[in-house]
C-alpha atoms as a PDB file:
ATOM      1  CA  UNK A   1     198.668  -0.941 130.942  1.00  0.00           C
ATOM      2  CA  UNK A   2     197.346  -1.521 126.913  1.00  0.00           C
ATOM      3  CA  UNK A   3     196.103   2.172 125.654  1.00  0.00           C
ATOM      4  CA  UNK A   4     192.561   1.535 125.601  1.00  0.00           C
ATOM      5  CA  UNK A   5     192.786   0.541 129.376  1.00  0.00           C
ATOM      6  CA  UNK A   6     194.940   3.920 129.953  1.00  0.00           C
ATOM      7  CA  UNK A   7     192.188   5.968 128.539  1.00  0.00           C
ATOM      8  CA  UNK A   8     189.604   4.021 130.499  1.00  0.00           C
ATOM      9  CA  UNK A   9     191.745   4.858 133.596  1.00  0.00           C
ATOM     10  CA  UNK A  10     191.975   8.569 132.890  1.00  0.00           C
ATOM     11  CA  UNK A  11     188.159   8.827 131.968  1.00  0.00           C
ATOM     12  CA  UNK A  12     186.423   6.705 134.483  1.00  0.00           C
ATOM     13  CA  UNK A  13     188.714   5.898 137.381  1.00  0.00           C
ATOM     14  CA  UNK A  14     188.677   7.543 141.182  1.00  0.00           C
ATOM     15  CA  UNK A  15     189.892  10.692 139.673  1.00  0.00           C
ATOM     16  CA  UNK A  16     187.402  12.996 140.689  1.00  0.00           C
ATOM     17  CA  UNK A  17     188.671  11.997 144.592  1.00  0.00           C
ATOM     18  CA  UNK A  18     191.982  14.251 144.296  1.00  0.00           C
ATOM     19  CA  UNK A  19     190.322  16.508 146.906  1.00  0.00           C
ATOM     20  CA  UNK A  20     189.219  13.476 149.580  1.00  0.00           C
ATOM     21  CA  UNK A  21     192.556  11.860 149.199  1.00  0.00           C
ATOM     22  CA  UNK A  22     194.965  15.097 149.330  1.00  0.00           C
ATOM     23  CA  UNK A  23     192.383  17.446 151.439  1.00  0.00           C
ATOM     24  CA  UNK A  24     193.873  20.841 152.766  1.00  0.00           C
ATOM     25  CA  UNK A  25     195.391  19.155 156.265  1.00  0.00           C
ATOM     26  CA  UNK A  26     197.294  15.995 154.087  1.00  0.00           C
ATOM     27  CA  UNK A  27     199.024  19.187 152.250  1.00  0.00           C
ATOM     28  CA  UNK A  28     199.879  20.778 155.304  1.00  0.00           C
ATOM     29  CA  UNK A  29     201.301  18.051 156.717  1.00  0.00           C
ATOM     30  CA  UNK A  30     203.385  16.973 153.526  1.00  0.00           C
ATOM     31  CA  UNK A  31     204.134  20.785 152.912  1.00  0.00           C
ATOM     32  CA  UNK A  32     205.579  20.546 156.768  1.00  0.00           C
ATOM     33  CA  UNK A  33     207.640  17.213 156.035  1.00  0.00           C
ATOM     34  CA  UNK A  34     209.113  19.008 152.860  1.00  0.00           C
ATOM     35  CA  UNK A  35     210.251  21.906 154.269  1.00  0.00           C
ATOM     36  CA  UNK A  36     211.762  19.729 157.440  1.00  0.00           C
ATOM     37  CA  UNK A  37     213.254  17.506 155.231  1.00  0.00           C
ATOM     38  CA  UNK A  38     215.187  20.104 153.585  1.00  0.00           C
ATOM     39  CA  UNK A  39     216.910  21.565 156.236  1.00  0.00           C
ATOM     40  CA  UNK A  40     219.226  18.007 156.229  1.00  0.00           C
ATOM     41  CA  UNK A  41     220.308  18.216 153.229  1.00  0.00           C
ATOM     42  CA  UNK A  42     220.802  20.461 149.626  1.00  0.00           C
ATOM     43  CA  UNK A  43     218.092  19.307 147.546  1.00  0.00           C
ATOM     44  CA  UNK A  44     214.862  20.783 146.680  1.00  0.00           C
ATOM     45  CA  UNK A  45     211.827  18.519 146.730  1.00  0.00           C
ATOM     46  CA  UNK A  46     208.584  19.189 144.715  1.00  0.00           C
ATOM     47  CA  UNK A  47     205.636  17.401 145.051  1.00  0.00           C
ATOM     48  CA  UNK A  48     202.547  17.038 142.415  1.00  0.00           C
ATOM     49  CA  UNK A  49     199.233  15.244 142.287  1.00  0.00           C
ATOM     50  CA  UNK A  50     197.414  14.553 138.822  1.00  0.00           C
ATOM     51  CA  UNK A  51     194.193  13.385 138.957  1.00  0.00           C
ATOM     52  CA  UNK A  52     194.086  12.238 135.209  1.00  0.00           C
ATOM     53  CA  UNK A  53     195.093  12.867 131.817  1.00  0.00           C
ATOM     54  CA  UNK A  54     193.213  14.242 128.995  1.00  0.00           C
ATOM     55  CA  UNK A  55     192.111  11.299 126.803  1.00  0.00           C
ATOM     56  CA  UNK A  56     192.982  12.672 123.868  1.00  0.00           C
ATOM     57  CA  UNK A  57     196.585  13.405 125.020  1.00  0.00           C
ATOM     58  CA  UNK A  58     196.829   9.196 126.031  1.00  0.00           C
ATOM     59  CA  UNK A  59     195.827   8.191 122.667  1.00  0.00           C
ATOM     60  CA  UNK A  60     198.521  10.655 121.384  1.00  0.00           C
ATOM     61  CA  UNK A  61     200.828   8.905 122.910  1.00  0.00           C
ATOM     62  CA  UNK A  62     201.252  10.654 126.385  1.00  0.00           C
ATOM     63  CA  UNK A  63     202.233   8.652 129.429  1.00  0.00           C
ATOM     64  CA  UNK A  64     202.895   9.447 133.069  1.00  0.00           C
ATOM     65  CA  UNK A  65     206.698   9.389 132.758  1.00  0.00           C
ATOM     66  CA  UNK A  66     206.544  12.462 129.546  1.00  0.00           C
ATOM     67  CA  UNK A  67     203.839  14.036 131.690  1.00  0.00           C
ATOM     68  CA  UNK A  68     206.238  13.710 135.034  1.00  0.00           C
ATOM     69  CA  UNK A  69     208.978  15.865 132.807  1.00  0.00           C
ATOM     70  CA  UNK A  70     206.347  18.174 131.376  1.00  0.00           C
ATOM     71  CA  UNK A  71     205.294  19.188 135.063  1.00  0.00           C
ATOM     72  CA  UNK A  72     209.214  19.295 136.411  1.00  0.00           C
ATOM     73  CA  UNK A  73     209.546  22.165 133.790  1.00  0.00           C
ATOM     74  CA  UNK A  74     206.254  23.384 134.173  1.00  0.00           C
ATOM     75  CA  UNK A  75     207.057  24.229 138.232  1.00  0.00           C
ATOM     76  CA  UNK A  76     210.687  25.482 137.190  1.00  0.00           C
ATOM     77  CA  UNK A  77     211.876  22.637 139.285  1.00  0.00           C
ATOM     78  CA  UNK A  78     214.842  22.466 136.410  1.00  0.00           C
ATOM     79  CA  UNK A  79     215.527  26.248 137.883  1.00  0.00           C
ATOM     80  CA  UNK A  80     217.376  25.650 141.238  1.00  0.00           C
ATOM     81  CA  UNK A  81     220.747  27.496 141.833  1.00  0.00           C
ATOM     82  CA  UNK A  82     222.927  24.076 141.652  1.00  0.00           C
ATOM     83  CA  UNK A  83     220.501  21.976 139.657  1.00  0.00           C
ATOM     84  CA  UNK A  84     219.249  20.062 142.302  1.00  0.00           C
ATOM     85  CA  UNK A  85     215.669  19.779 142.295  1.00  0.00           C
ATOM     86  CA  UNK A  86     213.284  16.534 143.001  1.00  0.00           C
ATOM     87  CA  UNK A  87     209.664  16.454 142.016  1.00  0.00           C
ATOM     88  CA  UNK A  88     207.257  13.168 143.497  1.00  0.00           C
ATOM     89  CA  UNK A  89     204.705  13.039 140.645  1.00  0.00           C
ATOM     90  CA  UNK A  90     201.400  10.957 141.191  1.00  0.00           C
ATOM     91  CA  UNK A  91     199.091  10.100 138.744  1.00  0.00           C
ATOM     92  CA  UNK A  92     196.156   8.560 140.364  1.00  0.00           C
ATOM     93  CA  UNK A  93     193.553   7.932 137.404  1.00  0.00           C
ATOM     94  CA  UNK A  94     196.409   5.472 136.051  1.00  0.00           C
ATOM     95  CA  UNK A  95     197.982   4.369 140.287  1.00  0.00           C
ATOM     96  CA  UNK A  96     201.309   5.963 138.299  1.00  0.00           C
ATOM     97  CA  UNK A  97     204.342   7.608 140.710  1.00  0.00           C
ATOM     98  CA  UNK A  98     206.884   8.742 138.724  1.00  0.00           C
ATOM     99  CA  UNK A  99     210.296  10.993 140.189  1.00  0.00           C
ATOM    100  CA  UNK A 100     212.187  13.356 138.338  1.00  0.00           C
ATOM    101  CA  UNK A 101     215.447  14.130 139.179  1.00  0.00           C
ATOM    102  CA  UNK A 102     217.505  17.020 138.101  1.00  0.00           C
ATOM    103  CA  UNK A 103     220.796  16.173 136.237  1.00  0.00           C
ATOM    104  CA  UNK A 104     222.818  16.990 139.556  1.00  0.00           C
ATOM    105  CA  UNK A 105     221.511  14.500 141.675  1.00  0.00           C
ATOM    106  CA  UNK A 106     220.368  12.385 138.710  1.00  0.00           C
ATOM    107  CA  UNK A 107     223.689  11.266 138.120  1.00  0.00           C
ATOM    108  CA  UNK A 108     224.574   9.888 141.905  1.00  0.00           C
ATOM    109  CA  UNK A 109     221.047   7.997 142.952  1.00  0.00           C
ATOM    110  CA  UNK A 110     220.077   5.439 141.206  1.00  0.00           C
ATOM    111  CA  UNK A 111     217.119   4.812 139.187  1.00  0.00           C
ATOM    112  CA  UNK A 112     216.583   1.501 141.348  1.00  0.00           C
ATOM    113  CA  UNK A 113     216.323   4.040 144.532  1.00  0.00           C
ATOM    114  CA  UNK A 114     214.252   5.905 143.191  1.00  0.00           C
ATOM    115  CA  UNK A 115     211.877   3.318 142.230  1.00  0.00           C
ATOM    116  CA  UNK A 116     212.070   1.557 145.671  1.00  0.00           C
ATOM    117  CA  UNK A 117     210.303   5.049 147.224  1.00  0.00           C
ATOM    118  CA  UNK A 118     207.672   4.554 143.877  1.00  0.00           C
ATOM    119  CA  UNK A 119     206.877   1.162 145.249  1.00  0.00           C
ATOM    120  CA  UNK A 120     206.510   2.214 148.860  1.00  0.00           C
ATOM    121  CA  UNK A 121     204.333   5.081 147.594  1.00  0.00           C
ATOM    122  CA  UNK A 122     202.065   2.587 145.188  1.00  0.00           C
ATOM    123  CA  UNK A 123     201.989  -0.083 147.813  1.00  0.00           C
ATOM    124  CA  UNK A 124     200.712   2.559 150.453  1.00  0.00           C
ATOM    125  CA  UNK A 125     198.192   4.234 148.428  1.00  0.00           C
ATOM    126  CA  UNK A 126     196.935   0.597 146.985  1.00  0.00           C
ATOM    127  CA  UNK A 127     195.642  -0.068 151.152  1.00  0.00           C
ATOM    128  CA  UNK A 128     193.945   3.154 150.980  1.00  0.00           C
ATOM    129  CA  UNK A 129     197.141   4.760 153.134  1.00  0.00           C
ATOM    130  CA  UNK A 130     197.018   8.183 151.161  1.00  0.00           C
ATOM    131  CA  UNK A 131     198.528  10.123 154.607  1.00  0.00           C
ATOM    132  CA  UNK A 132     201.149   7.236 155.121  1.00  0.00           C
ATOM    133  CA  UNK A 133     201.845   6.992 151.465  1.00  0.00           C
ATOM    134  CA  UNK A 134     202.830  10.213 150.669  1.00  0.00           C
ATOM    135  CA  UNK A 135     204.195  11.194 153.874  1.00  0.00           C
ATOM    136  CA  UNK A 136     206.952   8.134 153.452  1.00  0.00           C
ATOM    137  CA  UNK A 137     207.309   8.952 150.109  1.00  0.00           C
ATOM    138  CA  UNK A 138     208.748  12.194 150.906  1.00  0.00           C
ATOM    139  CA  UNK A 139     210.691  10.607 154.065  1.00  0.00           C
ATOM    140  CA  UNK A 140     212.255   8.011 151.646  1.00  0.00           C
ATOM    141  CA  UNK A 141     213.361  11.663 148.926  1.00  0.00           C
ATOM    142  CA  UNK A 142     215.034  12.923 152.127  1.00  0.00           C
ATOM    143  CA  UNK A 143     216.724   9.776 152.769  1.00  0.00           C
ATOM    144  CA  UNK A 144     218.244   9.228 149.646  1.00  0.00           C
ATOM    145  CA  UNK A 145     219.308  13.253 149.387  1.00  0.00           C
ATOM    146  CA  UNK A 146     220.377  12.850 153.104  1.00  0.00           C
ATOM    147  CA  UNK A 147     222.737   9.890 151.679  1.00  0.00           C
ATOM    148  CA  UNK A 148     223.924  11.832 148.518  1.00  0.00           C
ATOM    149  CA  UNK A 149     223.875  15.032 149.271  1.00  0.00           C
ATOM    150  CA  UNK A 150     224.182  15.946 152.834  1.00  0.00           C
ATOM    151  CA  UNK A 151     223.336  19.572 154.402  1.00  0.00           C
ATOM    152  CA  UNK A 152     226.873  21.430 155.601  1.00  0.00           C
ATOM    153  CA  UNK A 153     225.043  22.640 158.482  1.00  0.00           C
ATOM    154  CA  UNK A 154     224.254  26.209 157.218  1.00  0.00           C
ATOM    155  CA  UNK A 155     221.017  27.613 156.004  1.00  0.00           C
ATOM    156  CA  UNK A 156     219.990  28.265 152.495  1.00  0.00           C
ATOM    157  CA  UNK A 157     217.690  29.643 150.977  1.00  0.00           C
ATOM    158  CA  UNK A 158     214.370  27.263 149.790  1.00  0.00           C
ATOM    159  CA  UNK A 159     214.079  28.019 146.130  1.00  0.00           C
ATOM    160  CA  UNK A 160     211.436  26.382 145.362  1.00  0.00           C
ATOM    161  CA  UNK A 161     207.724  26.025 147.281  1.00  0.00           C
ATOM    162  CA  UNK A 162     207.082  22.835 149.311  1.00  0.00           C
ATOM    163  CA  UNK A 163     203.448  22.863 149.400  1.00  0.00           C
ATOM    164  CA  UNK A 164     201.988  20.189 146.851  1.00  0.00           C
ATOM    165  CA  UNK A 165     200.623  20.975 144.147  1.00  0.00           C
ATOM    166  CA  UNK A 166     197.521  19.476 143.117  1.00  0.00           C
ATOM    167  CA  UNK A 167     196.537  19.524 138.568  1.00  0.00           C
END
C-alpha cells in the first residue's frame, strides 16, 4: 500500500467500527478461546485490535509491523517467565494482521506459519466474518503452539490477560 493510500486508510477507512466488529460478546468469546487454548500447551497468547494509526505517525514512517512490536512491549507480552509470549495484532483502518512472537517460540515456527493464520484471519474478515475470523485466528496460534510447544499436562500459571485488547 503507497503512503498516501496508508494515510487515506488510517484517516477515512471503517475505523470508527472497532466497537460493531469486536462488541463486548466477540471479546468474551475470544477471551474464552484464549484462555482454553492455553491450557494445551506453554505459550501465552495476546490479542490486540487497532482501529488506525495516527496520520502523522504513517507519514513518519510507521507501519503495522513497527506498530505490532511497539504494542508486544507495550502489553509486557516480552515479560513471560520462559519468553514465550504471542500477540495477534489487527490493524483494521489498513486490513493489516501482523503476529509477534517472542524469541522462544520465534525461533521454532516459522514465519510462513505464522503468515498462513494472517491469511486465514484477512481472508475471514475480508467476507465480513469478524466472529469466524478472529476466533480461527486464535485456533490456528494454538495449533501451531500445540505443535511446538506442547502442555506437560500440569497447570501453570496464565501470566498474561487473555481478554483482547482493543487501541
Amino acid at each position: 500500500m503507497a503512503l498516501l493510500q496508508r494515510v487515506f486508510a488510517n484517516l477515512c477507512e471503517s475505523w470508527f467500527q472497532l466497537h460493531r466488529r469486536f462488541p463486548p460478546t466477540l471479546l468474551d468469546e475470544m477471551a474464552a478461546a484464549v484462555a482454553e487454548g492455553e491450557r494445551t500447551h506453554l505459550g501465552e497468547v495476546r490479542v490486540a485490535v487497532e482501529s488506525r494509526l495516527a496520520p502523522l505517525a504513517v507519514l513518519e514512517g510507521l507501519d503495522a509491523a513497527t506498530r505490532a512490536r511497539q504494542v508486544f512491549g507495550q502489553l509486557g507480552i516480552w515479560d513471560t517467565e520462559h519468553n514465550n509470549g504471542v500477540l495477534v495484532y489487527v490493524l483494521l483502518a489498513e486490513h493489516r494482521i501482523e503476529i509477534v512472537a517472542d524469541r522462544g517460540i520465534a525461533r521454532h515456527v516459522t514465519p510462513e506459519e505464522w503468515a498462513a493464520t494472517c491469511t486465514h484471519m484477512r481472508d475471514a474478515y475480508a467476507r465480513g466474518q469478524w466472529r469466524e475470523g478472529s476466533l480461527q485466528g486464535i485456533a490456528d496460534v494454538h495449533a501451531l503452539l500445540r505443535r511446538h510447544f506442547p502442555g506437560d499436562g500440569n497447570s501453570r500459571p496464565d501470566e498474561l490477560p487473555d481478554r483482547p485488547v482493543l487501541l
